[in-house]
Structure formats: C-alpha cells, structure tokens
Protein backbone atom coordinates (compact mmCIF):
# COMPACT_ATOMS: atom_id res chain seq x y z
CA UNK A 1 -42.54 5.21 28.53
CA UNK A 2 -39.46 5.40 30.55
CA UNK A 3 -36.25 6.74 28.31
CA UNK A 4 -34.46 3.24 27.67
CA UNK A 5 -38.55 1.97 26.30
CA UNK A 6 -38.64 5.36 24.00
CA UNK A 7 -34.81 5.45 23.04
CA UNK A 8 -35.83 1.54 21.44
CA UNK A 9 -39.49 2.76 19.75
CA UNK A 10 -37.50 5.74 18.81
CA UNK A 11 -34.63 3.06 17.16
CA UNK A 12 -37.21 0.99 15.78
CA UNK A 13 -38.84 4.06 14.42
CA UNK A 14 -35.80 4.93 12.39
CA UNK A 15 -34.77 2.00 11.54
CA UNK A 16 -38.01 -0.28 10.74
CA UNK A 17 -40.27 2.31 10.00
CA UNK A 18 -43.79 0.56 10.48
CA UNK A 19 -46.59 2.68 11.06
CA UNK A 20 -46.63 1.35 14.41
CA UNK A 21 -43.43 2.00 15.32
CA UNK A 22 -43.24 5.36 13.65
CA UNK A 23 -46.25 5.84 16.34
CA UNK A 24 -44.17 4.93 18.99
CA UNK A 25 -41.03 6.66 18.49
CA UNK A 26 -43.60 9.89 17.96
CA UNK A 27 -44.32 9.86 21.34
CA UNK A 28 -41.32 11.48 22.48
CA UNK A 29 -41.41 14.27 19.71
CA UNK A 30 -43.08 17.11 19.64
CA UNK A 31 -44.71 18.59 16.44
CA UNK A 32 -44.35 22.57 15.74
CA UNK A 33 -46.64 24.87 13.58
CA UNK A 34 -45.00 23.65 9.78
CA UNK A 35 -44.17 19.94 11.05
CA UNK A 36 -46.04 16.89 12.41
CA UNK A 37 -43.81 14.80 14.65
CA UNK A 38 -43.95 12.21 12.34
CA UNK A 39 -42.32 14.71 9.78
CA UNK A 40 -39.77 15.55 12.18
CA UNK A 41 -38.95 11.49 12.58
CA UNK A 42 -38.32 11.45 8.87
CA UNK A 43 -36.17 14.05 8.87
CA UNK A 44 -33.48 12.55 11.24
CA UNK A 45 -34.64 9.25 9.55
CA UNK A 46 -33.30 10.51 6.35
CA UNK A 47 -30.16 11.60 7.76
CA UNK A 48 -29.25 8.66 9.67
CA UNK A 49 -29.70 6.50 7.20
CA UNK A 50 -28.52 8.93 4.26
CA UNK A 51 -25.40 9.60 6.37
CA UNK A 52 -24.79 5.27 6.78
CA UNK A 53 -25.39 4.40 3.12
CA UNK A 54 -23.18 6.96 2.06
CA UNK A 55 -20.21 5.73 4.44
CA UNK A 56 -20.72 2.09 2.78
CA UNK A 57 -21.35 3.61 -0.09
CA UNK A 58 -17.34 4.90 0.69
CA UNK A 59 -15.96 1.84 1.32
CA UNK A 60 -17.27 -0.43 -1.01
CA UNK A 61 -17.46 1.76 -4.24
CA UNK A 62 -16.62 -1.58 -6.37
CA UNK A 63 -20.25 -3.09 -5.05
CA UNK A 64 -21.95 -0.34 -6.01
CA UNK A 65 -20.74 0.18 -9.43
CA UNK A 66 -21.45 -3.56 -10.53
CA UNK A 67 -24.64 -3.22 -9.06
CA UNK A 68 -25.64 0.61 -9.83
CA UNK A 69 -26.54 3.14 -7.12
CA UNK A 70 -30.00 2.40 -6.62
CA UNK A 71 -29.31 -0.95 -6.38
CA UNK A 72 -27.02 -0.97 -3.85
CA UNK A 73 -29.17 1.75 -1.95
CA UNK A 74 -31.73 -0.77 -1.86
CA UNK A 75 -29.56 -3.66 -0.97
CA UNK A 76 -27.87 -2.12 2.00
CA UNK A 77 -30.92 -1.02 3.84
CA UNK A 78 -31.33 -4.02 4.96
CA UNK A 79 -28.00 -4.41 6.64
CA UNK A 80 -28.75 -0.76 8.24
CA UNK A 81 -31.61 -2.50 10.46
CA UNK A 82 -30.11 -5.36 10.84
CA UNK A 83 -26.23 -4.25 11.78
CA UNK A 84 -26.61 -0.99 13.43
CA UNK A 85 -23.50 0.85 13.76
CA UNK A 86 -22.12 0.01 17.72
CA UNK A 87 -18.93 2.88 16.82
CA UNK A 88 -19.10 6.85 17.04
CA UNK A 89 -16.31 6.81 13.81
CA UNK A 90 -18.37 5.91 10.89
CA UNK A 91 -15.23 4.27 9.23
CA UNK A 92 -15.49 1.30 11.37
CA UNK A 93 -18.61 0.73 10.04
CA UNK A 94 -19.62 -2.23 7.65
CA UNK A 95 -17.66 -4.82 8.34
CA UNK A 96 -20.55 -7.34 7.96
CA UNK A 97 -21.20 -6.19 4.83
CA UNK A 98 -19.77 -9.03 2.65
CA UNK A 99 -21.50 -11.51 4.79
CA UNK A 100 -24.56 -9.98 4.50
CA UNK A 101 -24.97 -9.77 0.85
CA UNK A 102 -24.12 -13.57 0.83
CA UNK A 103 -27.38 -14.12 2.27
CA UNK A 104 -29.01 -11.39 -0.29
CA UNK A 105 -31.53 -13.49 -2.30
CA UNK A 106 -31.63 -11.13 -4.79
CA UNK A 107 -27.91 -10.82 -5.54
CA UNK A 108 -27.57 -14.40 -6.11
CA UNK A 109 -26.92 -14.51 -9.28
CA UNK A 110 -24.25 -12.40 -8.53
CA UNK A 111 -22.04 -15.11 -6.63
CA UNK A 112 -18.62 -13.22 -6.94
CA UNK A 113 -19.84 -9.56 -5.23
CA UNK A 114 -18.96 -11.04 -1.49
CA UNK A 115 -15.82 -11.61 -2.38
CA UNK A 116 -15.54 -8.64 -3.63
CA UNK A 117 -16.75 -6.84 -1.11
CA UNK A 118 -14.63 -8.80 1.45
CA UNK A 119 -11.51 -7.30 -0.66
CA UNK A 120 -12.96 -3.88 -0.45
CA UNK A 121 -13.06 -4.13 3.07
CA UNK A 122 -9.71 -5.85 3.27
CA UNK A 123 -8.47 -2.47 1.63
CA UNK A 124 -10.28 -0.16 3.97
CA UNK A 125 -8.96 -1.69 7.05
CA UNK A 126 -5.20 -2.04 5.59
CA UNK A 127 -5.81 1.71 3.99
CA UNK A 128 -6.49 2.99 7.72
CA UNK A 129 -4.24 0.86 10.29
CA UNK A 130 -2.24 2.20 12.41
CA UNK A 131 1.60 2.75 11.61
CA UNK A 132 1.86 0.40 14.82
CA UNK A 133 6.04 -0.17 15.64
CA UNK A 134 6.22 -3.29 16.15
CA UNK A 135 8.50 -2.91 18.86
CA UNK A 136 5.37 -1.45 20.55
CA UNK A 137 3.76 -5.23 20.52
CA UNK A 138 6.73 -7.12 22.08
CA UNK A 139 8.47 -7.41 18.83
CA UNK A 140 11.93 -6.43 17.69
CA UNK A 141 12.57 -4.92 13.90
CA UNK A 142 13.66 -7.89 11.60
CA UNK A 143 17.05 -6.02 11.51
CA UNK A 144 17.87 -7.59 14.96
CA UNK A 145 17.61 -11.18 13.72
CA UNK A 146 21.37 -11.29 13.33
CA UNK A 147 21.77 -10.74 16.65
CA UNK A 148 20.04 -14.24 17.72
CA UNK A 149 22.12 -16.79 18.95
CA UNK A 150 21.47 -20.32 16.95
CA UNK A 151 20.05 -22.30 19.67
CA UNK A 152 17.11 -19.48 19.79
CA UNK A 153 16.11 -19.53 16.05
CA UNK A 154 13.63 -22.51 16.46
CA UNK A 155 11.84 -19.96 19.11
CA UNK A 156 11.33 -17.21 16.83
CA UNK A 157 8.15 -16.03 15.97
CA UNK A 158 7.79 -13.60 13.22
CA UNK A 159 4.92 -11.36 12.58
CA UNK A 160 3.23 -10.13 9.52
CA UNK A 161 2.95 -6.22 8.55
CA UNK A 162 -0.22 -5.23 10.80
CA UNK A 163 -2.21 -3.65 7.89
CA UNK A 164 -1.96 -6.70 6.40
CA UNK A 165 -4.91 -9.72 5.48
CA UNK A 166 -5.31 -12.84 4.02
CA UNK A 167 -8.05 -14.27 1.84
CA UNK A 168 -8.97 -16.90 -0.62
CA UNK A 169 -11.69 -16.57 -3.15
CA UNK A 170 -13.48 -18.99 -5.96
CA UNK A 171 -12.96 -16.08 -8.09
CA UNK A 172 -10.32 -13.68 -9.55
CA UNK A 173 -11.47 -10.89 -7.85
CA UNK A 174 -8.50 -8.90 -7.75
CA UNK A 175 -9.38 -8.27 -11.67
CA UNK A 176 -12.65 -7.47 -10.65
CA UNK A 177 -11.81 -4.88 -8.43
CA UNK A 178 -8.52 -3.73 -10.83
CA UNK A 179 -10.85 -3.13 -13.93
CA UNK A 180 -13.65 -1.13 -11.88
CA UNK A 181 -11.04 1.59 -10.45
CA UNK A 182 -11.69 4.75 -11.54
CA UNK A 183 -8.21 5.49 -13.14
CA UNK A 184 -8.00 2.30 -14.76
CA UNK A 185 -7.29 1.84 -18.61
CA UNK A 186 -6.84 -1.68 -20.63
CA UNK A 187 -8.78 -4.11 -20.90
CA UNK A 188 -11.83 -4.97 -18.78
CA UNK A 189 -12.56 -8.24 -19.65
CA UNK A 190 -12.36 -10.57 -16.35
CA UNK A 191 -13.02 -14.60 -17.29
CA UNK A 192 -14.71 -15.88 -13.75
CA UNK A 193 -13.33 -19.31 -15.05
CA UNK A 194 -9.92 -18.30 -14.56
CA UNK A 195 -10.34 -20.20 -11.18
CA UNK A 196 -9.82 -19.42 -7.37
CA UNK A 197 -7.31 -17.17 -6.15
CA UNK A 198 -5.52 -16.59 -2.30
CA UNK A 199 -4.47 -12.76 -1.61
CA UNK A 200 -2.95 -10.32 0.94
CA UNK A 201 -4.15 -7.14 1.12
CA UNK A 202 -1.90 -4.66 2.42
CA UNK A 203 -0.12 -1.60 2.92
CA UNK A 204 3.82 -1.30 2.30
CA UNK A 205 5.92 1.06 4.75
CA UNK A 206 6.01 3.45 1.67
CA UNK A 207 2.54 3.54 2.31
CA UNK A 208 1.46 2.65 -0.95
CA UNK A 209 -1.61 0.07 -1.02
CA UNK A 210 -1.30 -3.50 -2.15
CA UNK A 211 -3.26 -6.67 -3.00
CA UNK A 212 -0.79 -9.14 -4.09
CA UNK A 213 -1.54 -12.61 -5.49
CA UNK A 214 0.03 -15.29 -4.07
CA UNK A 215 0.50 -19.48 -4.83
CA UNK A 216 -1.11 -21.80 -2.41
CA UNK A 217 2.65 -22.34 -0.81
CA UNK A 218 2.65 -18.61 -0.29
CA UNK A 219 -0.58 -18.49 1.79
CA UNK A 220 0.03 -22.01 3.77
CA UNK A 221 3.57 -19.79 4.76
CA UNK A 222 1.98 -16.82 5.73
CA UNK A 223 -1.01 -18.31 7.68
CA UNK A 224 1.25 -20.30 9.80
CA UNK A 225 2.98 -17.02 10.24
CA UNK A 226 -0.31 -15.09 11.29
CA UNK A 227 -1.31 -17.93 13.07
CA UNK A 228 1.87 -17.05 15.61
CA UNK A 229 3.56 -20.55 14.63
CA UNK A 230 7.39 -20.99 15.96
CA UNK A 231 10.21 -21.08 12.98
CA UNK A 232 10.49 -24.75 14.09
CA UNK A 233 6.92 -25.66 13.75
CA UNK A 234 6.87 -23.65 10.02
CA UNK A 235 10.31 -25.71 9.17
CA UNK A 236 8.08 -29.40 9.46
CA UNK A 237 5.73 -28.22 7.78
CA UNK A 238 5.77 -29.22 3.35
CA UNK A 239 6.84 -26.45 1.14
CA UNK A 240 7.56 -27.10 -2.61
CA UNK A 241 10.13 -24.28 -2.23
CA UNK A 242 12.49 -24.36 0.52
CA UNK A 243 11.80 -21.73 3.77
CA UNK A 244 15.37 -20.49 2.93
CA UNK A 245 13.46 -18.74 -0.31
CA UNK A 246 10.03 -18.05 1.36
CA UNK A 247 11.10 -16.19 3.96
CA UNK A 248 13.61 -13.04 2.36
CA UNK A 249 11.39 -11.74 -0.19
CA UNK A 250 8.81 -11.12 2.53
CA UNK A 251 11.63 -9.65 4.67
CA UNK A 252 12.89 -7.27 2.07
CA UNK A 253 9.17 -6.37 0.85
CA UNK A 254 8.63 -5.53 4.84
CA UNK A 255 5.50 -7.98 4.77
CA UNK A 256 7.40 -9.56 7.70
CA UNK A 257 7.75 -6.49 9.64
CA UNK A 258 9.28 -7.83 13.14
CA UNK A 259 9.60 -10.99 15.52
CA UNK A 260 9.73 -11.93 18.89
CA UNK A 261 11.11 -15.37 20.59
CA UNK A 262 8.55 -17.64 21.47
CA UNK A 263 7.97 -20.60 24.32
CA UNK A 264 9.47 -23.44 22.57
C-alpha cells in the first residue's frame, strides 16, 4: 500500500473497526513480544475515540445528563465515524452534533434533545469567541453614532455582539438547560407545552454568559440586524413597538456592539 491507501485502512481501522479493516490498517503496524498489532490498533483506537467523546462529552454536558453516560457514549459513536474532526483544537469539534442526533432513531422519542444540544453549542461558541473590537471589522463603537450627520442615518448598518446567536425552538429549552446546571436549585419541573421559544445566546462585555428570551418582534429586529440590513430597510419593516424602543436597550446591554455606513 502506498501511505495515502494505509493512512485511509488505518482511518477506517479506527474508526469502523470491521475485522477487515482492522486487517488492513494492521498492515502498517508492527506487533512486539507482549502485543499483536491488532492490540496496538486498539490502543490508539481507544484513545482517539476516548479523547473525542470526552470533548463532546465537554460541550454538551446537558445531552448527556438527560440521556445518562452510557447512553450518550453510545449515541455519539456514531457521529465519531461519520464527522471526523477536520481541526487540530478539539474545541471546534462537534458542531454537527445537534443535527446528528435529529436523525438518531433511537432518540426519537426524545424530540426536544436537538434543540438542546443546538443551545449547548450556541453557548460553547459564544463562551469561546474572540473579544473581536469591532473597530477591527470596519465598524466604529456605537459611541460614535452622534457624530453621524442625518442624511447618513438611513446608511447605517449596525452589528450584533460577535459572540452572539440566534435560535428558535418548538420547545422551552432554555428551562431545560437552566434546571440541568449543576448549581441550580428550585424547581425542575419544565412543561414542554409551554410552547416555542426564539433566543440569543451570548456573552456580555462583562463577560458573563447569557441566553436571553426574546418576543417574536425581538428576533424579526435582530435578524434583520445580523442579516446586515440598512437602518432604512429595518425602519419599513412592521414592528408592534416602535424602532425608537427596540433599538436602546440593545445599545445599552452592548448586544449592538458597533456599526458601519452602508451602500444605500
């Protein structure tokens, strides 16, 4: 086999363990006096894939205690073969997860856990973004919008906090995730028929983490936002409150955390 044939086997080996294509990946290892190469290739097997469910097992701790360790062991192995990690930093790992268990037969019945897990992720990625300025990205602080003459403030274009995300679920999982935190104490009833909720995950410039609730006018606003949408184009759009209130909160709360003028 050349090296780009055995480096596959030996991926297939680890990942998809057959007998066949534990053979395969053997054939580049060499057994010693107290192990068979095969031995040796479940070694590094149990490593690797040790060392992977343990990251998810990191970053969506929420999944697993709903579902139990073994459980979740079980569940993700499946993702290991079939998203293998394309990043040397094992913290940018798992991103398909919530996806994936969508698709889990087994976890049907369990037709909230990928929204959880989307928020878990949600958390991780706000929890770790970079303290990016936005002056660094073409945009000014918000403290400069005084300085904008009037005939320029259809142009602006404000942007949101970069840790921050936006998501809408069937179910209040916010609750779900609040009651299954380890410091936690109240309460731990959740009532799945308390109907769908939108959210923004995020991370506030005292660095404290976030997931807010917000009203469907509250996530039509801050989608057009995200979506790089001109102050004029947010001002036609229909708002049971008017932008004059929408906007300062989010100001004030730094959710808005800069802006830039825009091609009209």
């Amino acid at each position: 086999m050349n090296l780009k044939d055995w480096q596959e086997a030996f991926y297939r080996g680890i990942f998809d363990p057959t007998q066949d294509n534990i053979q395969k990946a053997c054939e580049g290892v060499d057994s010693t006096d107290n192990l068979s190469a095969e031995e040796r290739l479940g070694i590094y097997r149990g490593s690797i894939l040790g060392g992977l469910t343990s990251g998810l097992s990191g970053i969506y701790p929420v999944c697993e205690k709903l579902v139990g360790e073994q459980y979740f062991t079980q569940m993700v192995s499946g993702y290991l073969k079939q998203y293998p990690s394309g990043s040397p930093d094992l913290g940018n790992y798992g991103e398909h997860l919530p996806q994936y268990i969508s698709d889990f037969q087994p976890a049907k019945e369990l037709f909230y856990l990928p929204d959880v897990a989307k928020v878990e992720w949600l958390w991780h990625q706000a929890f770790n973004a970079a303290e990016t300025p936005a002056s660094n990205q073409g945009f000014l602080p918000v403290s400069e919008l005084a300085n904008i003459a009037v005939e320029d403030q259809a142009r602006i274009q404000f942007c949101l906090n970069p840790s921050a995300s936006l998501m809408k679920s069937d179910y209040p999982v916010h609750k779900i995730w609040a009651v299954n935190q380890n410091d936690y104490e109240g309460d731990q009833t959740v009532n799945l028929d308390d109907g769908e909720t939108n959210l923004i995950v995020w991370r506030s410039q005292d660095f404290g983490m976030r997931i807010d609730v917000i009203n469907e006018d509250e996530l039509k606003f801050l989608t057009a936002i995200n979506q790089g949408k001109l102050f004029a184009e947010i001002a036609e759009m229909s708002f049971s409150l008017p932008i004059s209130e929408l906007l300062p909160p989010y100001i004030q709360m730094g959710l808005i955390s800069g802006f830039r003028l825009g091609k009209s």
